[in-house]
C-alpha atoms as a PDB file:
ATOM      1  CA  UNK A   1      36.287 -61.837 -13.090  1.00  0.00           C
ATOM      2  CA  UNK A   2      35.517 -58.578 -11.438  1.00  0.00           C
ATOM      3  CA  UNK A   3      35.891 -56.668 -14.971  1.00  0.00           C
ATOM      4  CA  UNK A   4      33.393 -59.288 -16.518  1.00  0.00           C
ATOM      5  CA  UNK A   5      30.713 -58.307 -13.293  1.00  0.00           C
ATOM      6  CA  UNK A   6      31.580 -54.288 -13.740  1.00  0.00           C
ATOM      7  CA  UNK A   7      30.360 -54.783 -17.706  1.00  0.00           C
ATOM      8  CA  UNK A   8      27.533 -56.853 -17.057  1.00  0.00           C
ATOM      9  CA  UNK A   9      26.580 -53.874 -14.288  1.00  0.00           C
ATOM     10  CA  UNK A  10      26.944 -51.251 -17.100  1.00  0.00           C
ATOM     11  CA  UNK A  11      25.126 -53.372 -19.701  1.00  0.00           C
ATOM     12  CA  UNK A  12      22.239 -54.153 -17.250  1.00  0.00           C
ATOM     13  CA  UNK A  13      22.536 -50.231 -16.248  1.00  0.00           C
ATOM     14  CA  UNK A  14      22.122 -49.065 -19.950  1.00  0.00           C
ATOM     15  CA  UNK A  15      19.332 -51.722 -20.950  1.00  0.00           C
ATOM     16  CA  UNK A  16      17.243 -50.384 -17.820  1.00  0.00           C
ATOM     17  CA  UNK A  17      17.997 -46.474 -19.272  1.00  0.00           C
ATOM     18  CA  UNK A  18      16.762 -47.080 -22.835  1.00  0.00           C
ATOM     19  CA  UNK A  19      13.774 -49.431 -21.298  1.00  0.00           C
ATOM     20  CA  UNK A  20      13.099 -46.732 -18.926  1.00  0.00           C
ATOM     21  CA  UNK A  21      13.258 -43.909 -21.780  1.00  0.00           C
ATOM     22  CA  UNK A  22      11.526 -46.113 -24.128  1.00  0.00           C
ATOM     23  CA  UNK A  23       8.453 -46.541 -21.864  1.00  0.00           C
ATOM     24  CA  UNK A  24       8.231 -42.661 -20.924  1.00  0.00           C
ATOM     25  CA  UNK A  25       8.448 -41.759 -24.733  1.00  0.00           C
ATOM     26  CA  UNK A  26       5.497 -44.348 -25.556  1.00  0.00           C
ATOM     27  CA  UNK A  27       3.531 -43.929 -22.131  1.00  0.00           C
ATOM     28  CA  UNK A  28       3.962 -47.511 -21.160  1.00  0.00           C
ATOM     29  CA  UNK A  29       4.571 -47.311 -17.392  1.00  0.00           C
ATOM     30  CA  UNK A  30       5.140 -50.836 -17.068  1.00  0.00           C
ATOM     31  CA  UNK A  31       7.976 -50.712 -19.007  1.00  0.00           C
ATOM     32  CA  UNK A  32       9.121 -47.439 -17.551  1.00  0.00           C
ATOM     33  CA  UNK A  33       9.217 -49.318 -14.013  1.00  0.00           C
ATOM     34  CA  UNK A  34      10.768 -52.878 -15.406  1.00  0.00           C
ATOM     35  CA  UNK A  35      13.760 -50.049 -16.704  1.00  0.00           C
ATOM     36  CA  UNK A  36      13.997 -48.320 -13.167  1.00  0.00           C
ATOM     37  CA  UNK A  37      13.898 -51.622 -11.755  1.00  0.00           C
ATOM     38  CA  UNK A  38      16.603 -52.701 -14.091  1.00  0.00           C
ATOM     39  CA  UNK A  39      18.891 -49.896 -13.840  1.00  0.00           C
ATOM     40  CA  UNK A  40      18.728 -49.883 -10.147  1.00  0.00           C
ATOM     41  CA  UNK A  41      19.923 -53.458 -10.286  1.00  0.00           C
ATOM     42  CA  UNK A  42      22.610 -52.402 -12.393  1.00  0.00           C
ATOM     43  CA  UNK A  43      23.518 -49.708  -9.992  1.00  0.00           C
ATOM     44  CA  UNK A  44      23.678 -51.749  -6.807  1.00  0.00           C
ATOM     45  CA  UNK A  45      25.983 -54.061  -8.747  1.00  0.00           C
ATOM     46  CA  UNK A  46      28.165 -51.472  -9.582  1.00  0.00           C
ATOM     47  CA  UNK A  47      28.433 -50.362  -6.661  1.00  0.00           C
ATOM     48  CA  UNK A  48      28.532 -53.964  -4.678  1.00  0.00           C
ATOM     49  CA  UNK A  49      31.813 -54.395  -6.855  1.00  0.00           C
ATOM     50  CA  UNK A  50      33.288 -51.348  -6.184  1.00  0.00           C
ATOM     51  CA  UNK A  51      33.186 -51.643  -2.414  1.00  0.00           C
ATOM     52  CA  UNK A  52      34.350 -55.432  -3.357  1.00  0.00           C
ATOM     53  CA  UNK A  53      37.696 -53.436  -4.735  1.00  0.00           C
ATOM     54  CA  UNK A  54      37.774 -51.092  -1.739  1.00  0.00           C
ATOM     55  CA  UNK A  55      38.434 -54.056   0.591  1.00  0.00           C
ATOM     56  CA  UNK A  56      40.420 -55.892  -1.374  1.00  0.00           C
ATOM     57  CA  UNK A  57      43.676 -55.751  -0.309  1.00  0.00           C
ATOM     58  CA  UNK A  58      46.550 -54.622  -2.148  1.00  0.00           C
ATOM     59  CA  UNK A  59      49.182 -56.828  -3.820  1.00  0.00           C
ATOM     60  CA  UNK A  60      52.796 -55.894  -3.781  1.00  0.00           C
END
C-alpha cells in the first residue's frame, strides 16, 4: 500500500511540473498556479509517507 501512495505522490508531483511548465511557456498563470498547487500536494504526500516509514517500526 505505501508503494501504491509513494507513485501516486510522484505522478501527482510530475503532472503539477509539466502543468506548471506548460502554463509559464504559454503565459497562462492559472494554470501555472493549479501546477504549483499540484506539485506541492504531491510533495507533502511524499513526504507525509516518508515520515509514515520513519516511524514505522522495524520487523525482525
Amino acid at each position: 500500500m505505501a508503494a501504491d501512495k509513494k507513485a501516486q505522490a510522484k505522478t501527482e508531483q510530475a503532472k503539477g511540473k509539466a502543468k506548471k511548465v506548460a502554463g509559464g511557456a504559454v503565459g497562462n498563470e492559472s494554470l501555472k498556479a493549479k501546477g504549483q498547487a499540484q506539485e506541492s500536494k504531491g510533495d507533502l504526500r511524499a513526504a507525509k509517507e516518508k515520515t509514515k516509514d520513519a516511524i514505522k517500526p522495524k520487523s525482525k
